[in-house]
PDB file of N, CA and C in Angstrom:
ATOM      1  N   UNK A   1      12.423 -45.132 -22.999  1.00  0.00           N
ATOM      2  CA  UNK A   1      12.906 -43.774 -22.769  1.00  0.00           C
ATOM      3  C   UNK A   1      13.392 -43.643 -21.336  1.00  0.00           C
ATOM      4  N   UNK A   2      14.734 -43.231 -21.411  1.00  0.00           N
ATOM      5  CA  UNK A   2      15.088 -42.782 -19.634  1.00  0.00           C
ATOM      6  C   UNK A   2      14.208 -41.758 -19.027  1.00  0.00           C
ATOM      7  N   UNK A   3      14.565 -41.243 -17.563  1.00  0.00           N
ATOM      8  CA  UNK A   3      13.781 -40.512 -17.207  1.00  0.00           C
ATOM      9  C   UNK A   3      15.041 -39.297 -16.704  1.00  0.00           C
ATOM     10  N   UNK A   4      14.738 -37.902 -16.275  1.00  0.00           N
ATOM     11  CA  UNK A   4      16.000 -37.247 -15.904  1.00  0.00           C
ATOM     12  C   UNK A   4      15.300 -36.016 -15.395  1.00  0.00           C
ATOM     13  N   UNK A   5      16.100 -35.997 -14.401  1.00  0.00           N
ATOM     14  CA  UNK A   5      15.994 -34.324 -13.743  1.00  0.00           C
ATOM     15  C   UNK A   5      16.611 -33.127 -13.842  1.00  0.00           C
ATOM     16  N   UNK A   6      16.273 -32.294 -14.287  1.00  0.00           N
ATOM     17  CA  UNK A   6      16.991 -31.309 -14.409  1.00  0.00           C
ATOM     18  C   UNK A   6      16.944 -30.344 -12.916  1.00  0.00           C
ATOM     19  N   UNK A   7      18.128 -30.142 -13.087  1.00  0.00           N
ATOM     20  CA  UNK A   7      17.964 -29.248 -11.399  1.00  0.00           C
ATOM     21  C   UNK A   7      18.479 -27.571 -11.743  1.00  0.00           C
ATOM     22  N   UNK A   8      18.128 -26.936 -11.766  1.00  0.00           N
ATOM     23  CA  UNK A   8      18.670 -25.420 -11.688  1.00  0.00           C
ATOM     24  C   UNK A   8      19.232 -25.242 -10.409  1.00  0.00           C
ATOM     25  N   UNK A   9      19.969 -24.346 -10.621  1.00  0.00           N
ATOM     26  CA  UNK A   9      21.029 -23.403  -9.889  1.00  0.00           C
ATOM     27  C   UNK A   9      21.072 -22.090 -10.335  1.00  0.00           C
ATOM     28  N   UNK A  10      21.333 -21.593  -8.949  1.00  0.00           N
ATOM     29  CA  UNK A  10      21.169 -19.331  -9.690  1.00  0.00           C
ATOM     30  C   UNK A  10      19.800 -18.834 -10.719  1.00  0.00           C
ATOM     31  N   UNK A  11      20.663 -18.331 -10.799  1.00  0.00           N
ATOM     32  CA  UNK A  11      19.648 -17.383 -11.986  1.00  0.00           C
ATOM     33  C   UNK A  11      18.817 -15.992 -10.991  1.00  0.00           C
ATOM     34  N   UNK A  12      18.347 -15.611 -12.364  1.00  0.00           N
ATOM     35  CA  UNK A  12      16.932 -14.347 -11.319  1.00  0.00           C
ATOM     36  C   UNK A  12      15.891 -14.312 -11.753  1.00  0.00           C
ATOM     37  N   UNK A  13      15.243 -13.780 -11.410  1.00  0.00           N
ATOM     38  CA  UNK A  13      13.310 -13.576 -11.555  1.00  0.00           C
ATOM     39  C   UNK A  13      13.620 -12.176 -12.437  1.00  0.00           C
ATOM     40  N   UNK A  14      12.929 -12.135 -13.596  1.00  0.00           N
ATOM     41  CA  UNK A  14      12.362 -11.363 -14.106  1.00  0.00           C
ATOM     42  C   UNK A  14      11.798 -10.061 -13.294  1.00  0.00           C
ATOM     43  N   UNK A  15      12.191  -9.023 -13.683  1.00  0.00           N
ATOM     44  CA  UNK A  15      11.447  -7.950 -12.274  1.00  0.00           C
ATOM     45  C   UNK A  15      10.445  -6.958 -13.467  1.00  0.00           C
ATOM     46  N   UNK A  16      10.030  -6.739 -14.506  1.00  0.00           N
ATOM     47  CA  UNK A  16       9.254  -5.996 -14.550  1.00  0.00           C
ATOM     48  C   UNK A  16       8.372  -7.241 -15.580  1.00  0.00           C
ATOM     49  N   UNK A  17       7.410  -6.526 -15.434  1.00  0.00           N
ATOM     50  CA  UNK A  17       5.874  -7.631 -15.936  1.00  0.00           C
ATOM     51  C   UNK A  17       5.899  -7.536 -17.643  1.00  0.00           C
ATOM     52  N   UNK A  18       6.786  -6.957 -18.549  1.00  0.00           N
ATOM     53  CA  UNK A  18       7.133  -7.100 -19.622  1.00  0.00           C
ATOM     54  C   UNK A  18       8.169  -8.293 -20.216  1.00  0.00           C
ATOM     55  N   UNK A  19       9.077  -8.017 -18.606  1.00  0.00           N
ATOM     56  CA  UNK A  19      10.237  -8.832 -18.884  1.00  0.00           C
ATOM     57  C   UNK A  19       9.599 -10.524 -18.399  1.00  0.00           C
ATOM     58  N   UNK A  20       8.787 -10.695 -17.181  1.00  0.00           N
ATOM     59  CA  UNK A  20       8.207 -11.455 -17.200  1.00  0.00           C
ATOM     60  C   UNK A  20       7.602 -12.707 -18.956  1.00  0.00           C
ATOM     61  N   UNK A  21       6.568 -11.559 -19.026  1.00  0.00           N
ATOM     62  CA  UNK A  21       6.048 -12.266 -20.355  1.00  0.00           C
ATOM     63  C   UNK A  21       6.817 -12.580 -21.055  1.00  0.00           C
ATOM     64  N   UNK A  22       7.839 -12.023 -21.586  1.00  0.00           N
ATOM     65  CA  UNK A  22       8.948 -12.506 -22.631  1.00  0.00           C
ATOM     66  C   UNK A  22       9.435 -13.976 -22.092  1.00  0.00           C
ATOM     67  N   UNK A  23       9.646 -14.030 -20.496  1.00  0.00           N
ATOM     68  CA  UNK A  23      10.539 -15.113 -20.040  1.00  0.00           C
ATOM     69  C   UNK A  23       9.495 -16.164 -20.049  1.00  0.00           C
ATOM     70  N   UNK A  24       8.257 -15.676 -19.986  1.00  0.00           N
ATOM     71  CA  UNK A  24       7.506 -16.873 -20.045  1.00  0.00           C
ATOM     72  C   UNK A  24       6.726 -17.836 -21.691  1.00  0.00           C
ATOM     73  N   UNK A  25       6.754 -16.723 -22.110  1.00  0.00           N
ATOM     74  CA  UNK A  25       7.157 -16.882 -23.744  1.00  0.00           C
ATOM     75  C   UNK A  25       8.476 -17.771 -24.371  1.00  0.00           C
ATOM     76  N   UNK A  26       9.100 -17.481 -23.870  1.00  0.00           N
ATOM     77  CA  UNK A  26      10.139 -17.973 -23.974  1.00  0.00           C
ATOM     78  C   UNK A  26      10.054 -19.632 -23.145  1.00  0.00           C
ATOM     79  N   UNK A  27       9.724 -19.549 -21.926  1.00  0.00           N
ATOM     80  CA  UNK A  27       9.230 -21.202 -21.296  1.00  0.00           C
ATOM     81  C   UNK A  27       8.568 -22.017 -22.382  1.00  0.00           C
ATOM     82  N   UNK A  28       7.609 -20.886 -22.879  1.00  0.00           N
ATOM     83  CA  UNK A  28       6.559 -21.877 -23.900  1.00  0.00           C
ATOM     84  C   UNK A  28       6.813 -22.522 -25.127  1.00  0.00           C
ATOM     85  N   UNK A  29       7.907 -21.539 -25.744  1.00  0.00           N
ATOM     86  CA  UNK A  29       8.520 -22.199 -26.964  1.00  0.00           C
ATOM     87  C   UNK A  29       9.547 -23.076 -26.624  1.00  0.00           C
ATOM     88  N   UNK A  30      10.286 -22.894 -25.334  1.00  0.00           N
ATOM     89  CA  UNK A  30      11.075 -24.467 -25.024  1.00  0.00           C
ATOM     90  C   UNK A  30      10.206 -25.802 -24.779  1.00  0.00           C
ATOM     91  N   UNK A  31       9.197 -25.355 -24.426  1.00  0.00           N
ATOM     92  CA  UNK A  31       8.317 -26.951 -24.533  1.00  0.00           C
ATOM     93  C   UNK A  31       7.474 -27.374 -25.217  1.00  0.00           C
ATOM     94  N   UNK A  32       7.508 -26.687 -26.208  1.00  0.00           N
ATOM     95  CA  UNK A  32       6.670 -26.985 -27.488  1.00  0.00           C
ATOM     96  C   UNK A  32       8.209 -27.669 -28.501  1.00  0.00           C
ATOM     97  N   UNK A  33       8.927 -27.055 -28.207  1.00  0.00           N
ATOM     98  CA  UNK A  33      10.103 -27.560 -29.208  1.00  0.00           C
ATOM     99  C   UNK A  33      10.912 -28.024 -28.413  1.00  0.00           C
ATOM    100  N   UNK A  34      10.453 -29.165 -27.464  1.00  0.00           N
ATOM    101  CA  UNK A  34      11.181 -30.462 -26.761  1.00  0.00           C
ATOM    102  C   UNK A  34      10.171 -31.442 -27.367  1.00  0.00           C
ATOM    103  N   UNK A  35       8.952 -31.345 -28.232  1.00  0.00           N
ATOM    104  CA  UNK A  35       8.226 -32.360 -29.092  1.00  0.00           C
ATOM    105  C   UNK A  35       8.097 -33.395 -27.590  1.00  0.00           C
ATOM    106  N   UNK A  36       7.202 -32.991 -26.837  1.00  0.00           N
ATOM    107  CA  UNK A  36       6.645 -33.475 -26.158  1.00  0.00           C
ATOM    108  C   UNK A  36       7.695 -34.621 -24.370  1.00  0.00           C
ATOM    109  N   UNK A  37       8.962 -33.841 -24.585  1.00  0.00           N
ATOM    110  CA  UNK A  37       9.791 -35.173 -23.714  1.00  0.00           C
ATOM    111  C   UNK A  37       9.902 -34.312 -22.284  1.00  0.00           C
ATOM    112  N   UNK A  38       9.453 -32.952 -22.247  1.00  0.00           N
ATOM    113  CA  UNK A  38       9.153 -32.208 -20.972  1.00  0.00           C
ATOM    114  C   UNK A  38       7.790 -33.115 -20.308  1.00  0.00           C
ATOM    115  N   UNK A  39       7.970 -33.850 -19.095  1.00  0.00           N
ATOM    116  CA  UNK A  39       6.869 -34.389 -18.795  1.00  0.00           C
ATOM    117  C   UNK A  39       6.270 -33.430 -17.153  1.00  0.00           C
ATOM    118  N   UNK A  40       7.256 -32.794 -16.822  1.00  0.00           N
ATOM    119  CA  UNK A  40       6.931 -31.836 -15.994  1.00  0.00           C
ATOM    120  C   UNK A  40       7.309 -30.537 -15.802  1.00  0.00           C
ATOM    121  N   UNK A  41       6.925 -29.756 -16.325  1.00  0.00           N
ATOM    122  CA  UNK A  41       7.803 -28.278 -16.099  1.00  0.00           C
ATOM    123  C   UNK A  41       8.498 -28.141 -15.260  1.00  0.00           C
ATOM    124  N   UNK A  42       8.003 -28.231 -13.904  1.00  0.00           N
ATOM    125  CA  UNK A  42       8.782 -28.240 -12.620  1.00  0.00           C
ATOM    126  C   UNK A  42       8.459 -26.842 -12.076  1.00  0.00           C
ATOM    127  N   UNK A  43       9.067 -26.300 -11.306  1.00  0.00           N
ATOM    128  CA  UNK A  43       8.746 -24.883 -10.524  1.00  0.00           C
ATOM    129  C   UNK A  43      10.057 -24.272 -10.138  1.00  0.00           C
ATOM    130  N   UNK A  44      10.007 -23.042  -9.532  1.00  0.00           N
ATOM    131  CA  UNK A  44      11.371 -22.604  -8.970  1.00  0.00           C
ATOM    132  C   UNK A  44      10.696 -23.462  -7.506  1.00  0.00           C
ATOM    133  N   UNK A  45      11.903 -23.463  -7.018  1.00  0.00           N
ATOM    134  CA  UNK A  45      11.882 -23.259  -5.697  1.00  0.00           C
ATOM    135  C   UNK A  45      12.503 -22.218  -4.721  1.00  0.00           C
ATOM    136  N   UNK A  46      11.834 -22.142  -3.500  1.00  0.00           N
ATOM    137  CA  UNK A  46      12.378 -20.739  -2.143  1.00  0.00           C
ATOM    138  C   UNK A  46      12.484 -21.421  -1.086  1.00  0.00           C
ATOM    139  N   UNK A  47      12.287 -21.774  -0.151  1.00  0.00           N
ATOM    140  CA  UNK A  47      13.384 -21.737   1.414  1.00  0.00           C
ATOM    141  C   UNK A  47      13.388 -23.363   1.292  1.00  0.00           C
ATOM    142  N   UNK A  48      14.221 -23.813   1.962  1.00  0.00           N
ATOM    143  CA  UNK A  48      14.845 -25.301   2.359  1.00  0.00           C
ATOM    144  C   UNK A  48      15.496 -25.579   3.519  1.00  0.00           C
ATOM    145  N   UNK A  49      15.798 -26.339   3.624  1.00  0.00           N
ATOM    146  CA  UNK A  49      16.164 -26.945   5.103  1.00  0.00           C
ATOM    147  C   UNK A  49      16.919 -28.568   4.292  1.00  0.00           C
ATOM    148  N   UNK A  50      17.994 -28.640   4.878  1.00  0.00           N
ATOM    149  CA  UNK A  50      19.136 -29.847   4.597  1.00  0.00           C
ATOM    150  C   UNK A  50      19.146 -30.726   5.941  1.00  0.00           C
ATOM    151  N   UNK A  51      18.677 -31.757   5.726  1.00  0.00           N
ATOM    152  CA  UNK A  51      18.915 -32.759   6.574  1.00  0.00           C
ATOM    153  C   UNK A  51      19.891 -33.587   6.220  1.00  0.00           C
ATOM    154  N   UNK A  52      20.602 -33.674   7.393  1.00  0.00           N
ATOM    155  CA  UNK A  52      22.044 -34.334   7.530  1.00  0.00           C
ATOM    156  C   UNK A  52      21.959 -36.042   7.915  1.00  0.00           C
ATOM    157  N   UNK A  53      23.308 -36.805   7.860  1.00  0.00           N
ATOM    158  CA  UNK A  53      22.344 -38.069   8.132  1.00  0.00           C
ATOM    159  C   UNK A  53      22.383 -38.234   9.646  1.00  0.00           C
ATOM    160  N   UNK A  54      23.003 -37.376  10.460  1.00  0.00           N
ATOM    161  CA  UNK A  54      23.022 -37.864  11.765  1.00  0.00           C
ATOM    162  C   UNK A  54      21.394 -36.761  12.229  1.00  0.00           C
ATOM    163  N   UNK A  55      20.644 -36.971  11.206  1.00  0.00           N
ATOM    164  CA  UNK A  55      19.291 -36.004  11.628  1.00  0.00           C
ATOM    165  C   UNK A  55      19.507 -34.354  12.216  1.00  0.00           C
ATOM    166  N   UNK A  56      20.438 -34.219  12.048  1.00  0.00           N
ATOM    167  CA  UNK A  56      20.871 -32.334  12.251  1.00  0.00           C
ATOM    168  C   UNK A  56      20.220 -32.049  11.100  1.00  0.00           C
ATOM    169  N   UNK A  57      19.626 -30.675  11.437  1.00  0.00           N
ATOM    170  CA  UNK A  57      18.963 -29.728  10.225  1.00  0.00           C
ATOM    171  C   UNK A  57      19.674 -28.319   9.793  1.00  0.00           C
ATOM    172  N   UNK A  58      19.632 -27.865   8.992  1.00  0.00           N
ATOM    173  CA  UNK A  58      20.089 -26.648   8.836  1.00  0.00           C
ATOM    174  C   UNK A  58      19.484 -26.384   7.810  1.00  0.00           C
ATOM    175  N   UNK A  59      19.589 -24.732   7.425  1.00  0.00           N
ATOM    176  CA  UNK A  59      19.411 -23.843   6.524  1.00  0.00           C
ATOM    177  C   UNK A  59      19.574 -24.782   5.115  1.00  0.00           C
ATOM    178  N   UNK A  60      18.842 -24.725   4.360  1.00  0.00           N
ATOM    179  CA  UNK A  60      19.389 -25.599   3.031  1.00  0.00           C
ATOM    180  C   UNK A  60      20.072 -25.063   2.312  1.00  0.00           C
ATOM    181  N   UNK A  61      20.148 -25.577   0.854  1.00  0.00           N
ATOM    182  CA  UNK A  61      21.241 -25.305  -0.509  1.00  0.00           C
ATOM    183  C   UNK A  61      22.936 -25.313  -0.540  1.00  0.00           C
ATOM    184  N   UNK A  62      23.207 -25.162   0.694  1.00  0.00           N
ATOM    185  CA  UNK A  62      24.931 -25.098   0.595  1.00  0.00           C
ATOM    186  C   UNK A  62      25.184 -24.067  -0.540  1.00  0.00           C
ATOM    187  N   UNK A  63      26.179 -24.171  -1.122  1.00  0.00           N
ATOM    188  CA  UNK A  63      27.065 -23.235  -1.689  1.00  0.00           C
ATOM    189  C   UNK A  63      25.912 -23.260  -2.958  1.00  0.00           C
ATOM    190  N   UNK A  64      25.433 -23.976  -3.723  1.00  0.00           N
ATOM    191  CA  UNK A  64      24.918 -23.983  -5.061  1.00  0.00           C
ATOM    192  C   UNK A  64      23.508 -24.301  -4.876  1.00  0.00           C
ATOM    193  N   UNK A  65      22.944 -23.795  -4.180  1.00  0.00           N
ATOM    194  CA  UNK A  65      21.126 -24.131  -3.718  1.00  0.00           C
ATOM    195  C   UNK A  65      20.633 -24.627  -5.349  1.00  0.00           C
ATOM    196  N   UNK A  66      19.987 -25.297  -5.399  1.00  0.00           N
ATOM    197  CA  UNK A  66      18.489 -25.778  -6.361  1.00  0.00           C
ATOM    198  C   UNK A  66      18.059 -24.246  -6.117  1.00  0.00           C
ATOM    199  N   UNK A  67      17.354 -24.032  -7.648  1.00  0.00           N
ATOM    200  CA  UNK A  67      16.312 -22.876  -7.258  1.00  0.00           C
ATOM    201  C   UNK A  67      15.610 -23.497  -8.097  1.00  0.00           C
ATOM    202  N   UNK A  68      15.245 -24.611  -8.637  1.00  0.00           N
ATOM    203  CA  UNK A  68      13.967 -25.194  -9.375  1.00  0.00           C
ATOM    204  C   UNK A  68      14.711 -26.067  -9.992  1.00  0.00           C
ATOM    205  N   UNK A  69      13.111 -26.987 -11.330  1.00  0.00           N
ATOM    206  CA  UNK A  69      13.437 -27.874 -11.683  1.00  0.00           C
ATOM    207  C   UNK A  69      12.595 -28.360 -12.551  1.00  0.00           C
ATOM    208  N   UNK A  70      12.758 -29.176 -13.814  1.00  0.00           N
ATOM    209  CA  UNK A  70      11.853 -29.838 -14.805  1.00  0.00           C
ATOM    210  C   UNK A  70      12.356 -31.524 -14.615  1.00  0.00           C
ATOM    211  N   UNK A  71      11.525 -31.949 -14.959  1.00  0.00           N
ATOM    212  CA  UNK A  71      11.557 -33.446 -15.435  1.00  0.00           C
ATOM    213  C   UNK A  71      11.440 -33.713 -16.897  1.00  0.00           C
ATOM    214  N   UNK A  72      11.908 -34.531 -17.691  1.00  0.00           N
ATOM    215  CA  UNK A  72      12.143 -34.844 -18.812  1.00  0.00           C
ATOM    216  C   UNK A  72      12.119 -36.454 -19.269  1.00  0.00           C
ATOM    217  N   UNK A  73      11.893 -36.575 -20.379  1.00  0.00           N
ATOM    218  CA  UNK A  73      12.223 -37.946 -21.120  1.00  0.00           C
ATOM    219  C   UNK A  73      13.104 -38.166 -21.854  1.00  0.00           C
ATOM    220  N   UNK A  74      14.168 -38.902 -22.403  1.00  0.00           N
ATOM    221  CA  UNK A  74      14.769 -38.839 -23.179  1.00  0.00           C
ATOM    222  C   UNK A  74      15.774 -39.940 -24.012  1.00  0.00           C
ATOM    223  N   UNK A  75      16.112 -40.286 -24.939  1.00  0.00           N
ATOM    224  CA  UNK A  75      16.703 -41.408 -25.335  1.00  0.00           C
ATOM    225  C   UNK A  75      17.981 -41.729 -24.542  1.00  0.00           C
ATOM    226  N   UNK A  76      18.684 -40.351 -23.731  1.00  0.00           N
ATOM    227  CA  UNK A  76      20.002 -40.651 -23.199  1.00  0.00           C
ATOM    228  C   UNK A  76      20.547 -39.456 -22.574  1.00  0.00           C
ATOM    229  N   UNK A  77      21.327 -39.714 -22.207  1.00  0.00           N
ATOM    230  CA  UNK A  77      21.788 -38.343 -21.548  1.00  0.00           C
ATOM    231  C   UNK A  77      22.161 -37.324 -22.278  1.00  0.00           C
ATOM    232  N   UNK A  78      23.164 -37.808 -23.174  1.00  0.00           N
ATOM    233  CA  UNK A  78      23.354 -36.304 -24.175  1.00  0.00           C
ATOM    234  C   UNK A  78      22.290 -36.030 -24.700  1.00  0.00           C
ATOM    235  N   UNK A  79      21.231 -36.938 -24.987  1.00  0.00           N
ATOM    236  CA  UNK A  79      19.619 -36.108 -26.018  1.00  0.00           C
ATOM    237  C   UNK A  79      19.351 -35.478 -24.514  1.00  0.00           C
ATOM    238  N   UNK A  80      18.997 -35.491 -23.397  1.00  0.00           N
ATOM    239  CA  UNK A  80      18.249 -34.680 -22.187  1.00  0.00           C
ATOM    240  C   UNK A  80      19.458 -33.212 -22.298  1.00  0.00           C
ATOM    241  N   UNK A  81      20.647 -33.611 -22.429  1.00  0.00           N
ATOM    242  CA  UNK A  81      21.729 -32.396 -21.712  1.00  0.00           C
ATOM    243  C   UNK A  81      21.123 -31.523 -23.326  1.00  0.00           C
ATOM    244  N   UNK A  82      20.970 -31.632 -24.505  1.00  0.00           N
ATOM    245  CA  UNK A  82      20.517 -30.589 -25.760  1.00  0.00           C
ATOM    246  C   UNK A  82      19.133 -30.329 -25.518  1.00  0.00           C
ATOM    247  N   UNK A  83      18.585 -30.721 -24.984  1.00  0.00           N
ATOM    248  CA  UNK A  83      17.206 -30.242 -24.505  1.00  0.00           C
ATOM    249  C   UNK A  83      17.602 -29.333 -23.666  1.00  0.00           C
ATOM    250  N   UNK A  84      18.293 -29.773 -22.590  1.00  0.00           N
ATOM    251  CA  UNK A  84      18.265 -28.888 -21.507  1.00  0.00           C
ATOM    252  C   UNK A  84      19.344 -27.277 -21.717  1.00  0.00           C
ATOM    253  N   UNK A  85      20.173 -27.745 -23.225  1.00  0.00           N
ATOM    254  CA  UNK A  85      20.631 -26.731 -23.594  1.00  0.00           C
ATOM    255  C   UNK A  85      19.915 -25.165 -24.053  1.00  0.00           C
ATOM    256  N   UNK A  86      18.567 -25.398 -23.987  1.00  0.00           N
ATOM    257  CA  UNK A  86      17.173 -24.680 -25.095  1.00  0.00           C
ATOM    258  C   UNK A  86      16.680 -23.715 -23.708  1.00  0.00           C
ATOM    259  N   UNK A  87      16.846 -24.762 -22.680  1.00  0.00           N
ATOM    260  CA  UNK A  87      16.241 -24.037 -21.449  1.00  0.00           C
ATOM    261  C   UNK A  87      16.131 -22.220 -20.823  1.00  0.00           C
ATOM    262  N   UNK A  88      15.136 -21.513 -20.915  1.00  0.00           N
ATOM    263  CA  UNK A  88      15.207 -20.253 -21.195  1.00  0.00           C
ATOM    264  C   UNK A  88      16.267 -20.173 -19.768  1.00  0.00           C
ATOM    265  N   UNK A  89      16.212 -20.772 -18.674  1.00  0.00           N
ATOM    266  CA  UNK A  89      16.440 -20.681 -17.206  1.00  0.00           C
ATOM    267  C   UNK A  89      18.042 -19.976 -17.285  1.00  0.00           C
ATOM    268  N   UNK A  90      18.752 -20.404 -18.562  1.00  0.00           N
ATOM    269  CA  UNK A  90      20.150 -20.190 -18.895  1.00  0.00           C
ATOM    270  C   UNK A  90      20.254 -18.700 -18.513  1.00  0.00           C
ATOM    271  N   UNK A  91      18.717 -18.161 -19.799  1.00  0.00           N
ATOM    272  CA  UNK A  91      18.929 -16.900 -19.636  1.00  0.00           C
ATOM    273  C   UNK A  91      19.427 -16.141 -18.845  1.00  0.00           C
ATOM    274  N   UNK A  92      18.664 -16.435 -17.779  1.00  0.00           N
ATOM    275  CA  UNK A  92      18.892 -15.579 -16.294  1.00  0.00           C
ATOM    276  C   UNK A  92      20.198 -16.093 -15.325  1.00  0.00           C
ATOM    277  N   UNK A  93      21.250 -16.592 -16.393  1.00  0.00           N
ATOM    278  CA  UNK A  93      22.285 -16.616 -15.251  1.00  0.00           C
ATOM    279  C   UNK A  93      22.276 -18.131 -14.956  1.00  0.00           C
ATOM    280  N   UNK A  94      21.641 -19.294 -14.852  1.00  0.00           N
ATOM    281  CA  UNK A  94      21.346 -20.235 -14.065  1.00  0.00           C
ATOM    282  C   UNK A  94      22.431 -21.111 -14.589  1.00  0.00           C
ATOM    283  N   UNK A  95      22.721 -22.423 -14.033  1.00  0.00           N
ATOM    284  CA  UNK A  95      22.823 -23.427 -13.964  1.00  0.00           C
ATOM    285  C   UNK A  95      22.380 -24.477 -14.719  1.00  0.00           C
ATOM    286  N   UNK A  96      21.953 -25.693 -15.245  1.00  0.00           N
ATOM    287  CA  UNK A  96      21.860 -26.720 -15.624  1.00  0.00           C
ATOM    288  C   UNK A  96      22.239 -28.206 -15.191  1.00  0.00           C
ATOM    289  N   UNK A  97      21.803 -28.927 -14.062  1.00  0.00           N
ATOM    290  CA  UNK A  97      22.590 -29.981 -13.837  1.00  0.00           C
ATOM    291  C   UNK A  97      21.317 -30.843 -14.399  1.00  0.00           C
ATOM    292  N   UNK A  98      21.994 -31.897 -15.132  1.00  0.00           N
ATOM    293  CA  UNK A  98      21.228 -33.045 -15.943  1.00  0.00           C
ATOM    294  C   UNK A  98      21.513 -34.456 -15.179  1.00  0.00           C
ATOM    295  N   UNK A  99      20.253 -34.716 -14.671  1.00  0.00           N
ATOM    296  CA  UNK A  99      20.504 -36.332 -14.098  1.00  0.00           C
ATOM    297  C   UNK A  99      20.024 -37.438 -13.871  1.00  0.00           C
ATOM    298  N   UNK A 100      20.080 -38.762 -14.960  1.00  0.00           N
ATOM    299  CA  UNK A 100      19.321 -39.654 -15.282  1.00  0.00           C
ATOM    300  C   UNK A 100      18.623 -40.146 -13.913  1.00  0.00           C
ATOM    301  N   UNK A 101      17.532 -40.639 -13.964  1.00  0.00           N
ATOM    302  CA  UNK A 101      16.918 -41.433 -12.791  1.00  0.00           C
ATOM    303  C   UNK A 101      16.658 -42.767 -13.192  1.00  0.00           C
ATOM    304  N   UNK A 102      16.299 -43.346 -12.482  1.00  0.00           N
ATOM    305  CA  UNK A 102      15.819 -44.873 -12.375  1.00  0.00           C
ATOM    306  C   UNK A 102      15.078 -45.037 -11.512  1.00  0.00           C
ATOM    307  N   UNK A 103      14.487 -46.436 -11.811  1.00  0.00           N
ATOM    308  CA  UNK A 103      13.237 -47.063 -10.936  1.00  0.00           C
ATOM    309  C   UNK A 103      13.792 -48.281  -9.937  1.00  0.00           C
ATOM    310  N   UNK A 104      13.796 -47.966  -8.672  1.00  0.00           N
ATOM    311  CA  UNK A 104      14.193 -49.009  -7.848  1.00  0.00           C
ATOM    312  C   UNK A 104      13.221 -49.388  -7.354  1.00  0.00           C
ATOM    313  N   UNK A 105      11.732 -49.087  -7.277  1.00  0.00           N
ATOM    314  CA  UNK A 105      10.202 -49.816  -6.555  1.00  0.00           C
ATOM    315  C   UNK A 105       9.494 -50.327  -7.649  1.00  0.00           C
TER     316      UNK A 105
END
């Protein structure tokens, strides 16, 4: 099985504690019906910092910041990109970037 990251972009937070539960309801039935190839939920993420290669720092994300991320298993890229099609994260506007990894250690 490959391995793959999913990276979000955009989206929003849920603002009232109804709408919450639904969105998180909604998390739960996407990883119950990925039959087990979600191997990490992942988290949003908030502030960053971009290191450059000449070691300059700045403000992170550029134009399309990460705002979170899952890890996955999957036979291939198109089986990870239909998984990642299910992803409630859509809901809210977001992004989807799908991207195989490998083991170089």
């Amino acid at each position: 099985m490959a391995k793959f990251l999913l990276a979000y972009h955009g989206g929003s937070m849920p603002e009232s504690e109804e709408a919450r539960a639904r969105v998180m309801a909604a998390w739960g039935a996407w990883f119950t019906s990925s039959g087990g190839a979600i191997k990490d939920p992942g988290d949003p993420v908030s502030q960053a910092r971009t290191v450059a290669s000449d070691g300059s720092v700045s403000n992170g994300g550029g134009a399309n910041p990460v705002s979170g991320y899952s890890l996955l298993e999957a036979e291939s890229l198109d089986a990870a990109v239909e998984i990642a099609r299910g992803c409630p994260v859509l809901q809210g506007g977001a992004s989807i970037e799908v991207a195989e990894t490998f083991s170089v250690m």
